[in-house]
C-alpha atoms as a PDB file:
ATOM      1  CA  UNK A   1       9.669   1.172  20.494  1.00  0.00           C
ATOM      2  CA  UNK A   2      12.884   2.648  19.566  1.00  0.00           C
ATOM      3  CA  UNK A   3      13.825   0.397  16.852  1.00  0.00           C
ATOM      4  CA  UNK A   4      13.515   1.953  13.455  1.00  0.00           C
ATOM      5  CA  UNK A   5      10.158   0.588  11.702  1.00  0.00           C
ATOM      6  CA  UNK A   6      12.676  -1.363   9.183  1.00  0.00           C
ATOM      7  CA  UNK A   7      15.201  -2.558  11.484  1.00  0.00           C
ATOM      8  CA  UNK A   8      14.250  -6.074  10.725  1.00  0.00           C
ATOM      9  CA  UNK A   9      15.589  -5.782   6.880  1.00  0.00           C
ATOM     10  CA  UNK A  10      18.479  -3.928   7.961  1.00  0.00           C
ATOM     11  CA  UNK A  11      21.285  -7.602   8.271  1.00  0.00           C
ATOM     12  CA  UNK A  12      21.838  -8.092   4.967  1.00  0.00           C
ATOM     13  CA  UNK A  13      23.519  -5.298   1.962  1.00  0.00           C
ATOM     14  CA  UNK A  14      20.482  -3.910  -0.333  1.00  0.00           C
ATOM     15  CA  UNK A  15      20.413  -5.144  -3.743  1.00  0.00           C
ATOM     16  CA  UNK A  16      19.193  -2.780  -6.561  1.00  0.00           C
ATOM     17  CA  UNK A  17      15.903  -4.565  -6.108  1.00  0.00           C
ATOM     18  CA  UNK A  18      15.709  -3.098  -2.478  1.00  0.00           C
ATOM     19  CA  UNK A  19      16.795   0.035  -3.254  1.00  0.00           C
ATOM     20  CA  UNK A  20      14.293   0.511  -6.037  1.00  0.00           C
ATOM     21  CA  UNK A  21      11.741  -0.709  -3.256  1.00  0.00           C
ATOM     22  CA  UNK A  22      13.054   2.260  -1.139  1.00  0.00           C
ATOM     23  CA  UNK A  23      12.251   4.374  -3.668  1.00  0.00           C
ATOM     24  CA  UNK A  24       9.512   3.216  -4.718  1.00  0.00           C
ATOM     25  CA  UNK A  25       8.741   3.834  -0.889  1.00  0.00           C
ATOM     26  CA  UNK A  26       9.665   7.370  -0.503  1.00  0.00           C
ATOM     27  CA  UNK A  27       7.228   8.252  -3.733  1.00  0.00           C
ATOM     28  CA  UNK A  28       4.345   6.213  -1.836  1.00  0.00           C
ATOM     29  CA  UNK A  29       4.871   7.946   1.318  1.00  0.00           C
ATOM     30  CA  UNK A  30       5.247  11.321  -0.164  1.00  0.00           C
ATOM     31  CA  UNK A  31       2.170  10.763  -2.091  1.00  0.00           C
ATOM     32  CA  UNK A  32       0.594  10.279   1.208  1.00  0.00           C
ATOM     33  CA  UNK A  33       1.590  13.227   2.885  1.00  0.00           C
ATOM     34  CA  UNK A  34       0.269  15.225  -0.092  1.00  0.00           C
ATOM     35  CA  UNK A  35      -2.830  13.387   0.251  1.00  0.00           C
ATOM     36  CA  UNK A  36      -2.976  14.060   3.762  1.00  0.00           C
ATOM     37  CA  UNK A  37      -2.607  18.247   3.344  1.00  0.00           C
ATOM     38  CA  UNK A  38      -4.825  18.365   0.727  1.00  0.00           C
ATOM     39  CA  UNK A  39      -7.543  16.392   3.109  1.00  0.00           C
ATOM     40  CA  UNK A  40      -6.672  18.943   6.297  1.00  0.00           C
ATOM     41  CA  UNK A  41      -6.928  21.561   4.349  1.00  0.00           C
ATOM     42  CA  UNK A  42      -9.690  21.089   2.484  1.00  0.00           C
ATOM     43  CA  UNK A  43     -11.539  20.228   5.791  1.00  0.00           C
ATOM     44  CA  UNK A  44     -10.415  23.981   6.997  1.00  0.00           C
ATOM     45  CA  UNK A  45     -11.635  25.361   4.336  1.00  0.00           C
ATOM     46  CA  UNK A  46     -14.893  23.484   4.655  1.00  0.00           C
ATOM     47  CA  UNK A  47     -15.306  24.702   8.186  1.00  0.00           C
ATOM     48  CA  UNK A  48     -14.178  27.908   7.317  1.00  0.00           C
ATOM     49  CA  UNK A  49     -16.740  28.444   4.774  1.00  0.00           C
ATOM     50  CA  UNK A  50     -19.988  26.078   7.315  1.00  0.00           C
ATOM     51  CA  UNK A  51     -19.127  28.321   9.235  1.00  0.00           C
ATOM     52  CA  UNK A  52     -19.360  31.413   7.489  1.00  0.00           C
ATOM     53  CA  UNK A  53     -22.690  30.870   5.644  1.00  0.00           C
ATOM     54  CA  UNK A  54     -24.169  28.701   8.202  1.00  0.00           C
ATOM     55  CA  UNK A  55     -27.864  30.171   9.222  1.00  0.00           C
ATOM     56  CA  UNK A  56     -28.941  27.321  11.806  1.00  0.00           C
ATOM     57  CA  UNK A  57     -27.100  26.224  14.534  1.00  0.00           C
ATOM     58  CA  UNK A  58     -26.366  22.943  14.273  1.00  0.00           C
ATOM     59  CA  UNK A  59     -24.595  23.517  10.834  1.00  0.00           C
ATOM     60  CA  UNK A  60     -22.356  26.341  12.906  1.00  0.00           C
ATOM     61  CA  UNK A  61     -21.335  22.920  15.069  1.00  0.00           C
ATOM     62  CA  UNK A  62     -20.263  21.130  11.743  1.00  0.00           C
ATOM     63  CA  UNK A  63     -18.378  23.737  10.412  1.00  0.00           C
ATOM     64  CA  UNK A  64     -16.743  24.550  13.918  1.00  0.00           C
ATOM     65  CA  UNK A  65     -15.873  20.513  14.215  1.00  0.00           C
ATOM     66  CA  UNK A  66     -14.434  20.586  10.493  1.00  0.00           C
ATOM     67  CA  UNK A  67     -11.486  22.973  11.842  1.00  0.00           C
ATOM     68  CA  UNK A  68      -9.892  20.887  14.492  1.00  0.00           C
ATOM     69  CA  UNK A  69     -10.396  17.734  12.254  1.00  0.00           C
ATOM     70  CA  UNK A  70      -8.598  19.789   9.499  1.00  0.00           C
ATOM     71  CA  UNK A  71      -5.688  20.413  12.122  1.00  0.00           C
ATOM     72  CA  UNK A  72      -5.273  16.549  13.579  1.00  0.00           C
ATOM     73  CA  UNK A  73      -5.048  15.882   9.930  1.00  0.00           C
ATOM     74  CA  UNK A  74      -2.368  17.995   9.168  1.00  0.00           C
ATOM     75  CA  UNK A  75      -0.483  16.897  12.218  1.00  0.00           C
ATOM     76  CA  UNK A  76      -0.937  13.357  11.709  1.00  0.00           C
ATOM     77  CA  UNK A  77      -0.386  13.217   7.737  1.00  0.00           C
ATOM     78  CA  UNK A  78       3.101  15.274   9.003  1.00  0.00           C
ATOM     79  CA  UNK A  79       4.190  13.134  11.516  1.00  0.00           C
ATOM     80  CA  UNK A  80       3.591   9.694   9.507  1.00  0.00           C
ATOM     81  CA  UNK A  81       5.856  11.223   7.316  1.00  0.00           C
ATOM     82  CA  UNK A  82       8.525  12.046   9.303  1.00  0.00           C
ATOM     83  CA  UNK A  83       8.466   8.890  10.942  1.00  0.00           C
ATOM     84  CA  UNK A  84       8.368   6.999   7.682  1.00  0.00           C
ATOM     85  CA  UNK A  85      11.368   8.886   6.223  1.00  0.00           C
ATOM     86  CA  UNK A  86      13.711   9.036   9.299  1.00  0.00           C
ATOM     87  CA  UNK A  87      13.074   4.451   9.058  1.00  0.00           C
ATOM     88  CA  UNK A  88      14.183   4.445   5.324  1.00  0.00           C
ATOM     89  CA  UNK A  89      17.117   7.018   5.396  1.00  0.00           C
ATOM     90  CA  UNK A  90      18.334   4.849   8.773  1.00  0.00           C
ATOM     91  CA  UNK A  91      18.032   1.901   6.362  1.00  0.00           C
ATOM     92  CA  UNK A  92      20.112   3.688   3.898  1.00  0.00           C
ATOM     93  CA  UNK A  93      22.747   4.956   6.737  1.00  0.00           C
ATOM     94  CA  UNK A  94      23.879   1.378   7.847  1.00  0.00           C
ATOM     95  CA  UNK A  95      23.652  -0.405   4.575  1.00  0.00           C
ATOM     96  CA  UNK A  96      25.843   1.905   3.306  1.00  0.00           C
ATOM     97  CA  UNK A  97      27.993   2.206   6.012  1.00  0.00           C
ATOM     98  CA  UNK A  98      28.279  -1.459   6.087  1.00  0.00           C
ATOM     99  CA  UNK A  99      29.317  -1.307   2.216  1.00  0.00           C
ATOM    100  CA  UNK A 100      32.258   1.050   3.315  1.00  0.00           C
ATOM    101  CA  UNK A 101      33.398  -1.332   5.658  1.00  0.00           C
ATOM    102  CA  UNK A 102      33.937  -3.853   3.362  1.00  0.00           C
ATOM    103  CA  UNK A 103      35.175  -2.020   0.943  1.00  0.00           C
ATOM    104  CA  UNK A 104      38.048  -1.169   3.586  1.00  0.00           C
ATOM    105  CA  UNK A 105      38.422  -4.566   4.181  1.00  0.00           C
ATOM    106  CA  UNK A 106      39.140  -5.554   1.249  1.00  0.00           C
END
């Protein structure tokens, strides 16, 4: 799968319609990864703290199972975004490449 995640949009110029949709994009996705921090680390902290306070076993167990859920979350929210983000700034690349070119042309 080494196709960009786009690649299928990428034969024809963008308009200012799909370049607002790229935007509109980039704001989605970085709302995302904010949402996805503020999930790992608020599971961390909630293990942190299980953990800390925890007089029974079994809540010990939650709290030490909140920390490497806290961690996948990070990692995941992180790489989503990366992977989102390298797509739409390919999709950027070769339209505007492909604007220069014509531009040349002409």
């Amino acid at each position: 799968m080494n196709d960009p995640f786009y690649s299928k949009y990428v034969c024809e110029d963008l308009i200012l319609r799909d370049e607002l949709a790229i935007d509109r994009t980039l704001l989605a996705n970085e709302r995302t990864l904010l949402a996805y921090l503020r999930s790992g680390v608020s599971l961390l902290i909630a293990g942190v703290s299980i953990i800390h306070f925890a007089q029974v076993y079994w809540f010990s167990v939650i709290g030490f199972a909140c920390l490497p859920s806290g961690i996948i979350t990070l990692v995941i929210g992180v790489f989503r975004f990366m992977r989102i983000n390298k797509s739409l700034a390919h999709i950027r690349r070769i339209s505007k490449k492909r604007v220069a070119k014509e531009k040349t042309r002409s």
